[in-house]
Protein backbone atom coordinates (compact mmCIF):
# COMPACT_ATOMS: atom_id res chain seq x y z
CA UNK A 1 7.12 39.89 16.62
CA UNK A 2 6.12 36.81 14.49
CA UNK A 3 5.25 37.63 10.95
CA UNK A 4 3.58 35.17 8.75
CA UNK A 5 2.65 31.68 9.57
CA UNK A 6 4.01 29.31 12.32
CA UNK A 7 3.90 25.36 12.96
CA UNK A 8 3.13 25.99 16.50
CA UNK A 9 1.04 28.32 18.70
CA UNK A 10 2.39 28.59 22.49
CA UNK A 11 4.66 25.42 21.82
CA UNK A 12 1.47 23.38 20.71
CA UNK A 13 1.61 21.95 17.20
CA UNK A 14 -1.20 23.08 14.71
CA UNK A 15 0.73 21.94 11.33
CA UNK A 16 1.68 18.80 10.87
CA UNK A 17 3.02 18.26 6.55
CA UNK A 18 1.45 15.30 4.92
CA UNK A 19 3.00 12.27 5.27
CA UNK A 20 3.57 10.02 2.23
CA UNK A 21 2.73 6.61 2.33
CA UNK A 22 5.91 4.51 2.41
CA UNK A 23 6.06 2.41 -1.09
CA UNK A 24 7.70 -0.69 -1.88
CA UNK A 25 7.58 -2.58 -5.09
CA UNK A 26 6.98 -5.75 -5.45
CA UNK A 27 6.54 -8.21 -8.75
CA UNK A 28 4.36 -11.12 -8.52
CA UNK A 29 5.73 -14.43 -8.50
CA UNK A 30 3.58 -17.15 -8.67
CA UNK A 31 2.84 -20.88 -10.07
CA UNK A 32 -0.98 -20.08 -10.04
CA UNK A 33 -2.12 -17.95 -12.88
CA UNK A 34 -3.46 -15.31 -12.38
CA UNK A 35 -3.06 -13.94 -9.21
CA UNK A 36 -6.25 -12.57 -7.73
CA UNK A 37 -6.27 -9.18 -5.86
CA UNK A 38 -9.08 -8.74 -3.43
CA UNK A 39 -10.67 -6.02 -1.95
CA UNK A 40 -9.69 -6.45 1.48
CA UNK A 41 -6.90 -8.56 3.07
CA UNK A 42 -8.10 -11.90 2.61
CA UNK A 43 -9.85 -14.50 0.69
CA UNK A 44 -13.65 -13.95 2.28
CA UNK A 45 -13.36 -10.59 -0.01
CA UNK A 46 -14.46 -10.13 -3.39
CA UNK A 47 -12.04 -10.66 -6.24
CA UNK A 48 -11.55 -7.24 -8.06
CA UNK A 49 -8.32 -7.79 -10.46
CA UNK A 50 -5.72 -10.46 -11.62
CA UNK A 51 -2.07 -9.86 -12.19
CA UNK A 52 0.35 -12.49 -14.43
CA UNK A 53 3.59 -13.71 -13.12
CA UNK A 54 5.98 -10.69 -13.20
CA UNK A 55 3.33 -7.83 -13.45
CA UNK A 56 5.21 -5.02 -10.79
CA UNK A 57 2.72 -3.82 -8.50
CA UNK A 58 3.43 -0.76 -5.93
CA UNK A 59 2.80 -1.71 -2.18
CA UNK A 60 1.85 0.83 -0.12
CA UNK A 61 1.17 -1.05 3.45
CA UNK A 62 0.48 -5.21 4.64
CA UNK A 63 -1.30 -6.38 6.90
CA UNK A 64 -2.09 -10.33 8.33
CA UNK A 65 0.05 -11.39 5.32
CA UNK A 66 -1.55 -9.12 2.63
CA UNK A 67 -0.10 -6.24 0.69
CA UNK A 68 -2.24 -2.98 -0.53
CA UNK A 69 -1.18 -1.61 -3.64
CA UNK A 70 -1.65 2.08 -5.00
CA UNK A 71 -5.31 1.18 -6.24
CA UNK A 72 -6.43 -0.52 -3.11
CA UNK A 73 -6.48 -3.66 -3.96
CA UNK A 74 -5.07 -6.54 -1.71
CA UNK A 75 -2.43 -9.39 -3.05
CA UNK A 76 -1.25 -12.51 -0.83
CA UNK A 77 2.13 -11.27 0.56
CA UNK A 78 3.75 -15.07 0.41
CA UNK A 79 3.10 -14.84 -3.75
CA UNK A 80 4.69 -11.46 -3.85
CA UNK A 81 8.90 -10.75 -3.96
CA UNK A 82 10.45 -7.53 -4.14
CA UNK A 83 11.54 -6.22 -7.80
């Protein structure tokens, strides 16, 4: 008999381990200072921070061309290269 804790109950998974979010960093490269980070993914949102050229920001997922850092904010993906 089955001691203890399982993943599974009668082949069914109950458990499934966090999953952490994929990272990628990126450093901003850009001819217009500052860069503005939104709060969503694109320029109808509110501006909520600024990064200078070469500031390395943590990306944790994109979307329509935008990248969301660690902090949630949102940076234009085309001003963006990886470090």
């Amino acid at each position: 008999t089955l001691l203890g804790w399982s993943e599974d109950l009668n082949g069914v998974r109950v458990y499934s381990p966090p999953v952490k979010p994929k990272t990628t960093r990126y450093k901003v490269a850009t001819r217009l200072l500052p860069l503005n980070g939104r709060s969503g993914p694109g320029t109808s949102y509110r501006k909520i921070a600024t990064a200078k050229r070469g500031t390395v920001l943590t990306i944790v997922s994109t979307k329509s061309g935008w990248a969301k850092d660690t902090k949630g904010r949102w940076w234009k993906l085309s001003y963006l290269k990886k470090a």
